[in-house]
C-alpha atoms as a PDB file:
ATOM      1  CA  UNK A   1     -24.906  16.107  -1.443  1.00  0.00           C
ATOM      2  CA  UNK A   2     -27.047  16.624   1.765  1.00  0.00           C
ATOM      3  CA  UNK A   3     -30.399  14.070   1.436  1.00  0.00           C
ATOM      4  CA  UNK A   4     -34.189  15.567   2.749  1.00  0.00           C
ATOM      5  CA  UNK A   5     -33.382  13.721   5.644  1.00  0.00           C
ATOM      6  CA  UNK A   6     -30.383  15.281   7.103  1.00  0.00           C
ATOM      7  CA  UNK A   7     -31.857  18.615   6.230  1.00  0.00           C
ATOM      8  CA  UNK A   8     -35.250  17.310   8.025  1.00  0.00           C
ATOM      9  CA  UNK A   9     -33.582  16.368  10.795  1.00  0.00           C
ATOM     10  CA  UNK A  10     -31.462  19.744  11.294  1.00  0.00           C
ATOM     11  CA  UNK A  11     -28.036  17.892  10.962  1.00  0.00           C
ATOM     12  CA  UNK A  12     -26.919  18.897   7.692  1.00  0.00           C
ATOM     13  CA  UNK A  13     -23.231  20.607   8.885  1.00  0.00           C
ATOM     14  CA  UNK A  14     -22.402  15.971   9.903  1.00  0.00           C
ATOM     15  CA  UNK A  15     -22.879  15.584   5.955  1.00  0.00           C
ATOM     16  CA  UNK A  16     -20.251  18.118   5.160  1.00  0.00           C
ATOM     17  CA  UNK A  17     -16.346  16.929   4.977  1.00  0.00           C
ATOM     18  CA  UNK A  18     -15.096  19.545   7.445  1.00  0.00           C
ATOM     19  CA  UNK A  19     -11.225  17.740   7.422  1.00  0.00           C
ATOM     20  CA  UNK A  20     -11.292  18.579   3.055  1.00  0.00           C
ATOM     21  CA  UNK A  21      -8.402  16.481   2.344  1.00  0.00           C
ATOM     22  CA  UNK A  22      -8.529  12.869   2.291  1.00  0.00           C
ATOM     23  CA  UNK A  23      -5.295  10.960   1.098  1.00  0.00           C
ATOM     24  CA  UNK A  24      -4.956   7.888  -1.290  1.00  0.00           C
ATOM     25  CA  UNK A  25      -2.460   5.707  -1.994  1.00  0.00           C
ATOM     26  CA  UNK A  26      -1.104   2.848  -3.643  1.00  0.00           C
ATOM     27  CA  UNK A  27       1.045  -0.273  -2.424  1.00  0.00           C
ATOM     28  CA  UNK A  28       3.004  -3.179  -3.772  1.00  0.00           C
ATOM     29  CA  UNK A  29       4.363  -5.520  -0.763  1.00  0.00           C
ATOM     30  CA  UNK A  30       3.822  -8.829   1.257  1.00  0.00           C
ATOM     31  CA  UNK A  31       2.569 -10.639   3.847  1.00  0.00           C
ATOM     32  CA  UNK A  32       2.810 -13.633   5.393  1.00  0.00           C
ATOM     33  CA  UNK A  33       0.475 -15.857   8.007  1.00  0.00           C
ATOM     34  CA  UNK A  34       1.776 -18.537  10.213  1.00  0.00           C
ATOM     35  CA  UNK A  35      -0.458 -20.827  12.060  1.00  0.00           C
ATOM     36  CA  UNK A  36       1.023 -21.824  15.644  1.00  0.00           C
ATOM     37  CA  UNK A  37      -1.629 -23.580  17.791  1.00  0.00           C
ATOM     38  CA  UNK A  38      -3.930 -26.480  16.444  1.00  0.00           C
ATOM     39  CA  UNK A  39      -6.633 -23.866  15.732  1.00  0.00           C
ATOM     40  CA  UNK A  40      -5.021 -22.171  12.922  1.00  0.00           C
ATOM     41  CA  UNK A  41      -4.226 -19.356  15.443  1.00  0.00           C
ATOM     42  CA  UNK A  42      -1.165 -17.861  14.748  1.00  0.00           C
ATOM     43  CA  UNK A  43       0.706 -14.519  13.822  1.00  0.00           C
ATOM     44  CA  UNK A  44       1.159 -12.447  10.487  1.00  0.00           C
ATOM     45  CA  UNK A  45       3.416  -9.686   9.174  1.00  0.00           C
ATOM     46  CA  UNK A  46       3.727  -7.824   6.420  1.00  0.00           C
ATOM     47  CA  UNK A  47       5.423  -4.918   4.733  1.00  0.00           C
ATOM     48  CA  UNK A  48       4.612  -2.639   2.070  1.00  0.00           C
ATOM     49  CA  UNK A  49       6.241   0.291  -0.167  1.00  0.00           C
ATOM     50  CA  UNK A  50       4.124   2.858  -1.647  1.00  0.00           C
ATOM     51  CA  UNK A  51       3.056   6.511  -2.889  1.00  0.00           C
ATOM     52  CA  UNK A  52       0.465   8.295  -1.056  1.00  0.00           C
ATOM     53  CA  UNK A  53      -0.846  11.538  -2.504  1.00  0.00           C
ATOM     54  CA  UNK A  54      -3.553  13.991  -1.393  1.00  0.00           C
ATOM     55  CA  UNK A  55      -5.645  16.985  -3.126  1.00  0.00           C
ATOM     56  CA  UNK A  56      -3.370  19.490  -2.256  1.00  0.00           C
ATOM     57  CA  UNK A  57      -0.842  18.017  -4.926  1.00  0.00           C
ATOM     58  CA  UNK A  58       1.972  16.776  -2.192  1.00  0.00           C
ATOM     59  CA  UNK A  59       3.308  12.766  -2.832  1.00  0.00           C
ATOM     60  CA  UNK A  60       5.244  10.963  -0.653  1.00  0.00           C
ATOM     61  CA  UNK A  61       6.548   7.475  -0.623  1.00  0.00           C
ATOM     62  CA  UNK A  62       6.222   5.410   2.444  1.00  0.00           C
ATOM     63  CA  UNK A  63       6.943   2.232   4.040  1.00  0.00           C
ATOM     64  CA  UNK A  64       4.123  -0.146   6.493  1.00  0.00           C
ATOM     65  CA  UNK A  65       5.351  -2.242   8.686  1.00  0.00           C
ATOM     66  CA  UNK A  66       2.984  -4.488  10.774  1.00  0.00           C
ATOM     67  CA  UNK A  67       2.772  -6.998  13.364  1.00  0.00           C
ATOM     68  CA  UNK A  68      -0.200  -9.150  14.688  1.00  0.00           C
ATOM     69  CA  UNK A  69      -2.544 -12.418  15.185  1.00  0.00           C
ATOM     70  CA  UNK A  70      -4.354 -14.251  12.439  1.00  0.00           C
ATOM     71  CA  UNK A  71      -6.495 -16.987  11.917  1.00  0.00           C
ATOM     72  CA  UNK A  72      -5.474 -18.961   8.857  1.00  0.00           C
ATOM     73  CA  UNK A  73      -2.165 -20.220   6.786  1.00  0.00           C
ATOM     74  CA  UNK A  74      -0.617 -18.259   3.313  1.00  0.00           C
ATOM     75  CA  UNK A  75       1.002 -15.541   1.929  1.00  0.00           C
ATOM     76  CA  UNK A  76       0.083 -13.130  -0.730  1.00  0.00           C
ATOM     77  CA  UNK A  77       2.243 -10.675  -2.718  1.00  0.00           C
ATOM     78  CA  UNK A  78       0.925  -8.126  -4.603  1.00  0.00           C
ATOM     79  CA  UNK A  79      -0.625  -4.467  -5.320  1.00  0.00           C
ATOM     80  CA  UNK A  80      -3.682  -2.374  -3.378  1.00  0.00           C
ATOM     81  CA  UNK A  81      -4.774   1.072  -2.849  1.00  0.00           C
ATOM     82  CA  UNK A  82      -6.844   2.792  -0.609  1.00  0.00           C
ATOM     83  CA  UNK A  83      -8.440   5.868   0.815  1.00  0.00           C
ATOM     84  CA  UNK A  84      -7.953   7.189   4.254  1.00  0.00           C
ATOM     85  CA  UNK A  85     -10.355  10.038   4.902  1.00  0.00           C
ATOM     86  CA  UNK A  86      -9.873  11.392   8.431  1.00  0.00           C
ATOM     87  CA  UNK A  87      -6.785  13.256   7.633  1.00  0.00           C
ATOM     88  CA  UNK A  88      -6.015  16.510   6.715  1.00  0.00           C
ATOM     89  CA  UNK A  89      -3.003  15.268   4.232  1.00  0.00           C
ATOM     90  CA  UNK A  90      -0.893  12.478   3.898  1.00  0.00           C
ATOM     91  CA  UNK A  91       1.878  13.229   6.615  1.00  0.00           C
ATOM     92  CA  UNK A  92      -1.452  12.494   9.039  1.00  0.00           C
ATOM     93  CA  UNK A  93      -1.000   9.175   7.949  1.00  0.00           C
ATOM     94  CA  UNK A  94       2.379   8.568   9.148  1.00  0.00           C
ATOM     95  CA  UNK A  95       3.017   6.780  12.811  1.00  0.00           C
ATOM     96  CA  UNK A  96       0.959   3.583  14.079  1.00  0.00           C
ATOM     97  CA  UNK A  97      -2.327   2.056  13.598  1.00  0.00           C
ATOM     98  CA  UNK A  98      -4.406  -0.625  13.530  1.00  0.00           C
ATOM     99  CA  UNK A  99      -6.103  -3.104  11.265  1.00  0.00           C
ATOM    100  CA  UNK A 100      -8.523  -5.978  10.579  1.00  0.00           C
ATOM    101  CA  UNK A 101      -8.316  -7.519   7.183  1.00  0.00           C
ATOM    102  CA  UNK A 102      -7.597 -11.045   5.238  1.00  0.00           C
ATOM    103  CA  UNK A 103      -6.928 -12.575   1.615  1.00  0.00           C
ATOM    104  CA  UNK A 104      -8.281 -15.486   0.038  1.00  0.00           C
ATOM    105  CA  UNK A 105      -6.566 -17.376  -2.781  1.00  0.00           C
ATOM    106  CA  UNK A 106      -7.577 -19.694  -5.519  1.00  0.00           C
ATOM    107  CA  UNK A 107      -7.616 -23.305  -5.015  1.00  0.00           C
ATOM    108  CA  UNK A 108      -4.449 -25.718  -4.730  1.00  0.00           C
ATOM    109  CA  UNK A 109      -3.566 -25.987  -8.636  1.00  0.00           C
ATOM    110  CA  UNK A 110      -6.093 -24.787 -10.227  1.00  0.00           C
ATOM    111  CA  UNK A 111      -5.737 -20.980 -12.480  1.00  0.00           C
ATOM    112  CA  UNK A 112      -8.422 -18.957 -11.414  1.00  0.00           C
ATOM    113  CA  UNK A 113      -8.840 -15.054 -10.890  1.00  0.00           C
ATOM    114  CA  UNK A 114      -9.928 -15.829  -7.441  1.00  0.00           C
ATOM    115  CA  UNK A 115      -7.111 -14.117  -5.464  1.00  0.00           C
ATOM    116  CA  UNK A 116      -8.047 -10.945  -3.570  1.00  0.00           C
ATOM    117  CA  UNK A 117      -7.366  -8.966  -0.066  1.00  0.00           C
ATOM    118  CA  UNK A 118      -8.785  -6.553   1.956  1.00  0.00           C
ATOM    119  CA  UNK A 119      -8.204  -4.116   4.844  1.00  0.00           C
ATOM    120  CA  UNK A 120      -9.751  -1.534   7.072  1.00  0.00           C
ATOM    121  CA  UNK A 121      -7.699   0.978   8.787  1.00  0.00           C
ATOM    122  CA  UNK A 122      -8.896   1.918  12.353  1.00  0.00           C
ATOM    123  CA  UNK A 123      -8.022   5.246  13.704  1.00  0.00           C
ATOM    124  CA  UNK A 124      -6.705   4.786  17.380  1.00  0.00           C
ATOM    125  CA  UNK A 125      -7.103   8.637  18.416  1.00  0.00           C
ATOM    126  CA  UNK A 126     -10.674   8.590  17.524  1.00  0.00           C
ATOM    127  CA  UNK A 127     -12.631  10.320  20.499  1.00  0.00           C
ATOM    128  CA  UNK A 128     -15.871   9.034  19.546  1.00  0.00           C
ATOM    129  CA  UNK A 129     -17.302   5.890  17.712  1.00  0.00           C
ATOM    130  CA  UNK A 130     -18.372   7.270  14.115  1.00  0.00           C
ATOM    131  CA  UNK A 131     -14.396   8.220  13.885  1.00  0.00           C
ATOM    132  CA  UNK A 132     -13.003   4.883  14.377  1.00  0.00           C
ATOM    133  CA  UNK A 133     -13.299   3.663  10.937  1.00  0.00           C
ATOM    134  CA  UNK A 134     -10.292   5.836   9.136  1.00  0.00           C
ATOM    135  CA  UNK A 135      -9.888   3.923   6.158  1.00  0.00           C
ATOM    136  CA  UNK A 136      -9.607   0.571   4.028  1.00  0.00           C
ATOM    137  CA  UNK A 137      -7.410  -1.017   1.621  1.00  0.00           C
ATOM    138  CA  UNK A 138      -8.184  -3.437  -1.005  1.00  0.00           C
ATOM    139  CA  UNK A 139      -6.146  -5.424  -3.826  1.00  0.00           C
ATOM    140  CA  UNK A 140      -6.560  -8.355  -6.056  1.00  0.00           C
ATOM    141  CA  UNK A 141      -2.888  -9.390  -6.633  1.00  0.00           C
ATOM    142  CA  UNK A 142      -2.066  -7.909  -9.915  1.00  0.00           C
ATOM    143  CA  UNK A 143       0.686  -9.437 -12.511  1.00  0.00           C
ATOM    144  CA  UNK A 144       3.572  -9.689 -10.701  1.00  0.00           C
ATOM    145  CA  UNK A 145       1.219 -11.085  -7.760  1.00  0.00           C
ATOM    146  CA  UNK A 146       0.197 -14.086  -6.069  1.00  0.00           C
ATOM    147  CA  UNK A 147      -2.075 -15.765  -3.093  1.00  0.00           C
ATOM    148  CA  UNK A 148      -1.534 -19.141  -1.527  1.00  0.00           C
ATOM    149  CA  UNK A 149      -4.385 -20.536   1.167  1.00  0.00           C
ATOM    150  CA  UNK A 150      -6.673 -17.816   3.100  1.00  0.00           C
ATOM    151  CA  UNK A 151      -6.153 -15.637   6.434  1.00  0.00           C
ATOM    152  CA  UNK A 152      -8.253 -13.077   8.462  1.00  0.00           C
ATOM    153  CA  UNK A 153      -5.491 -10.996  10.879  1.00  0.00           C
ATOM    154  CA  UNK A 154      -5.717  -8.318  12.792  1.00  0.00           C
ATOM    155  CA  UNK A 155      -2.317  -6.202  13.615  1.00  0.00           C
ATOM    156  CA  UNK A 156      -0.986  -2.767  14.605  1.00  0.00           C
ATOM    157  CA  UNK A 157       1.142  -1.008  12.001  1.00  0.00           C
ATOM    158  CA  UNK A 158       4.200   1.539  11.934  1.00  0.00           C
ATOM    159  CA  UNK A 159       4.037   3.950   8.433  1.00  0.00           C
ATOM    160  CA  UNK A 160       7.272   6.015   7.896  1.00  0.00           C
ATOM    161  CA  UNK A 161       7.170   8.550   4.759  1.00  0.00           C
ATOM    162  CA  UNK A 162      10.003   9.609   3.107  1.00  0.00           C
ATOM    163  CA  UNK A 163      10.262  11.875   0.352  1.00  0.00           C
ATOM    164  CA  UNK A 164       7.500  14.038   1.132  1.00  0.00           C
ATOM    165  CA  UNK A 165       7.161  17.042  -1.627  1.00  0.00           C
ATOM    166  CA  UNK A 166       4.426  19.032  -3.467  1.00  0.00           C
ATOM    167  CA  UNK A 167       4.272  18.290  -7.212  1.00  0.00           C
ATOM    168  CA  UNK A 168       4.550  22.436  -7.125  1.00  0.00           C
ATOM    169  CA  UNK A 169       8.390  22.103  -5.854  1.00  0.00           C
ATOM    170  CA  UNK A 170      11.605  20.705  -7.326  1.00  0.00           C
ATOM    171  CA  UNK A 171      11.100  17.445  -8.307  1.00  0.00           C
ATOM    172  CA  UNK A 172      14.860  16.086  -7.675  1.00  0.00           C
ATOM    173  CA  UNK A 173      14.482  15.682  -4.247  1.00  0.00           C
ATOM    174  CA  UNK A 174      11.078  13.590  -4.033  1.00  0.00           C
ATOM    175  CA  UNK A 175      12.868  11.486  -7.306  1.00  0.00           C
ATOM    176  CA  UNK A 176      16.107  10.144  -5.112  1.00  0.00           C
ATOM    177  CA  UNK A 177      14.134   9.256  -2.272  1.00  0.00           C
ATOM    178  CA  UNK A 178      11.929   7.183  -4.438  1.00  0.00           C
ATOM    179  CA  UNK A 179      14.575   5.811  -6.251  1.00  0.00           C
ATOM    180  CA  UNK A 180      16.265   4.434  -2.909  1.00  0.00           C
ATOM    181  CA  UNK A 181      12.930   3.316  -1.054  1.00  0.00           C
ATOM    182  CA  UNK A 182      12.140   1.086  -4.317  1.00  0.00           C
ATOM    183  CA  UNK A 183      15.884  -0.256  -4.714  1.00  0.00           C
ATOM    184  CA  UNK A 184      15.864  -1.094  -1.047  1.00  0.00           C
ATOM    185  CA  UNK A 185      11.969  -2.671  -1.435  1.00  0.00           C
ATOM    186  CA  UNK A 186      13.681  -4.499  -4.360  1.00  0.00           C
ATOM    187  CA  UNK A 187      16.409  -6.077  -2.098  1.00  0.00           C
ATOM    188  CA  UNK A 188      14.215  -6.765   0.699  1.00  0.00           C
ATOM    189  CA  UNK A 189      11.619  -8.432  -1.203  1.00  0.00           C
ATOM    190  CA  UNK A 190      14.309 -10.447  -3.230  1.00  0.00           C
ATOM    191  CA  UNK A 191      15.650 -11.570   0.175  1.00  0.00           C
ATOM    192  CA  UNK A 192      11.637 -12.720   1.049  1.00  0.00           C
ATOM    193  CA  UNK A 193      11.246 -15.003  -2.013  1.00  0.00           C
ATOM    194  CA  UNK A 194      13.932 -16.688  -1.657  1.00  0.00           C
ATOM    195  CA  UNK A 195      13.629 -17.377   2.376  1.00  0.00           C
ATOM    196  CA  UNK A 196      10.064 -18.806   1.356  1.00  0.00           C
ATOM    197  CA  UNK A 197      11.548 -20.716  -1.483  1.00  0.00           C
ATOM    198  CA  UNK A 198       9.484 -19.387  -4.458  1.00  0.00           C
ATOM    199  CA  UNK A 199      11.342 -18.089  -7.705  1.00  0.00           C
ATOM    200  CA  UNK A 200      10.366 -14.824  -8.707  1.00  0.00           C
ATOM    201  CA  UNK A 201      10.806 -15.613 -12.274  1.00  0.00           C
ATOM    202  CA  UNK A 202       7.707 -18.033 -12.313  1.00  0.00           C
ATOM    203  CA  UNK A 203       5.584 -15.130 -10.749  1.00  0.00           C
ATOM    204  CA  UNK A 204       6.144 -12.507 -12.913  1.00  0.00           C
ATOM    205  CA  UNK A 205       8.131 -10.172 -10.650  1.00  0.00           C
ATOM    206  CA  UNK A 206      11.397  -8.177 -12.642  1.00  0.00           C
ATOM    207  CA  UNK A 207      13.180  -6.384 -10.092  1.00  0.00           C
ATOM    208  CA  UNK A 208      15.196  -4.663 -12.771  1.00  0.00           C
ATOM    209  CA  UNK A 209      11.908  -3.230 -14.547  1.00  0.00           C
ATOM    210  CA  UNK A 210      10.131  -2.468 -11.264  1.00  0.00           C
ATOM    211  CA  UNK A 211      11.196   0.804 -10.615  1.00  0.00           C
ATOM    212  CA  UNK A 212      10.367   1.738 -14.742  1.00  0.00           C
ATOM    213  CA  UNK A 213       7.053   0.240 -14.274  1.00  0.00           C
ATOM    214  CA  UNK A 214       6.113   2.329 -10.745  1.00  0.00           C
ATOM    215  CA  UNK A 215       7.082   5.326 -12.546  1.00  0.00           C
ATOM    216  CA  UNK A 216       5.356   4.643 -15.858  1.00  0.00           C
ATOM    217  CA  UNK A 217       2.272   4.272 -14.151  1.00  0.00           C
ATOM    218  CA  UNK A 218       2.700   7.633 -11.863  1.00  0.00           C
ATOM    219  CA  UNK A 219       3.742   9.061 -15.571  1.00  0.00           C
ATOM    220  CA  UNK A 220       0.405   7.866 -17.288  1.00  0.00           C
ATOM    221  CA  UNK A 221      -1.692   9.159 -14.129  1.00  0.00           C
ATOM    222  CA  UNK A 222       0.271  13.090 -14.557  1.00  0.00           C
ATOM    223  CA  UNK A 223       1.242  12.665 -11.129  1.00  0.00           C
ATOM    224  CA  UNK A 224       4.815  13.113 -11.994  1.00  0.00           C
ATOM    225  CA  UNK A 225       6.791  15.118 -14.643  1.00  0.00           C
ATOM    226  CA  UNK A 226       8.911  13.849 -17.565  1.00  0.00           C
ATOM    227  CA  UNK A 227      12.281  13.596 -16.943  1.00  0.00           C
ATOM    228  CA  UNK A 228      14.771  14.376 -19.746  1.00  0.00           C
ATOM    229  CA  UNK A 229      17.756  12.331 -19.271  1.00  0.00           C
ATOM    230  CA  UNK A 230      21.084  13.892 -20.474  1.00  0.00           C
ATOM    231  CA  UNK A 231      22.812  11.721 -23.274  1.00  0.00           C
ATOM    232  CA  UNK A 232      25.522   9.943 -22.396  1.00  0.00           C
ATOM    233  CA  UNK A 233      28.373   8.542 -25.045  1.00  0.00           C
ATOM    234  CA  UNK A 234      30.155   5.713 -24.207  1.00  0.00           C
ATOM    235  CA  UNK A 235      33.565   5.464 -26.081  1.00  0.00           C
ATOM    236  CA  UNK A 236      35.150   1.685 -26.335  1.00  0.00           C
ATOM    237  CA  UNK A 237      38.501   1.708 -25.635  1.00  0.00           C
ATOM    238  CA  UNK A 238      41.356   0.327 -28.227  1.00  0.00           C
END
């Protein structure tokens, strides 16, 4: 909707989306903040699976990797989403960028809902200031999901999709590479939890039901089809 004022002031075409397709998404992953100097200066790193999906019906799954300095101490595990509005589809979002962020947690010991995180995506092609802000991310740990201690960061980032497919084409091929990139994310984030000794039976997480519940969720938001699973007999032998 253009306002009196952009109309008054002759600049109606800036209120207009000329790019048309922004992308969304939604994550599950971890990161971590280390203080090294007295300060609480230090470095952070996280990583992060998830499906990105734009209004021209094409999905992809993706992984974030990123890398950078932080104020703070903690670690927080959990689901976001986001927008990301200055591409044209979601294979504009893959290669490096950079963001500013931080999470806060709830108080040593005591059970509160006071867990969240936040992120904004800045776009380092922009050619001019009013492009610089490309996106943001925010997530309030869900169930499995937690947030030790607080941390403000900022850190360049590597996204690699794969999997890439319009909900128009065969499914099957979109399916496996989802399938892998969530086993793998399984392994990997196994292989965290227990570096950083916490179980990940007293925080919820079910590696064996993650995949289901990823897909359940896609299911319940039509962004995938039903699959119909042949039926299998399994004989005992004598």
């Amino acid at each position: 909707m253009l306002t009196p004022y952009q109309f008054a002031s002759n600049t109606p075409i800036q209120a207009i989306d000329l790019d048309g397709l922004e992308a969304f998404y939604v994550q599950y992953g971890f990161r971590g903040s280390v203080p090294l100097l007295a300060n609480g200066l230090g470095v952070t790193a996280s990583y992060n699976i998830g499906v990105a999906f734009d209004l021209d019906k094409n999905i992809g799954v993706y992984q974030t990797l990123s890398l950078g300095g932080q104020q703070g101490i903690g670690l927080t595990l959990g689901g976001s989403g986001g927008i990301n509005w200055q591409v044209n589809n979601i294979q504009d979002m893959e290669g490096l960028g950079v963001n500013v962020g931080g999470f806060i947690g709830g108080p040593p010991g005591v059970s509160l809902p006071f867990e969240a995180s936040a992120e904004l995506t800045l776009n380092p092609k922009a050619e001019k200031v009013s492009d610089l802000l490309s996106g943001f991310n925010f997530g309030i740990p869900s169930i499995p999901g937690i947030t030790y201690d607080a941390s403000i960061y900022g850190e360049g980032a590597y996204t690699n999709f794969s999997g890439i497919t319009n909900l128009g084409d065969d499914y099957l091929e979109f399916s496996k590479s989802f399938n892998k990139m969530i086993n793998d994310f399984e392994l990997n984030l196994d292989h965290k939890l227990k570096n950083i000794n916490l179980d990940s039976k007293k925080i919820g997480f079910d590696s064996k039901n993650f995949s289901n519940q990823i897909y359940n969720l896609l299911y319940e938001a039509n962004l995938v089809p039903e699959i119909d699973l042949p039926e299998v007999i399994v004989r005992p032998e004598k």
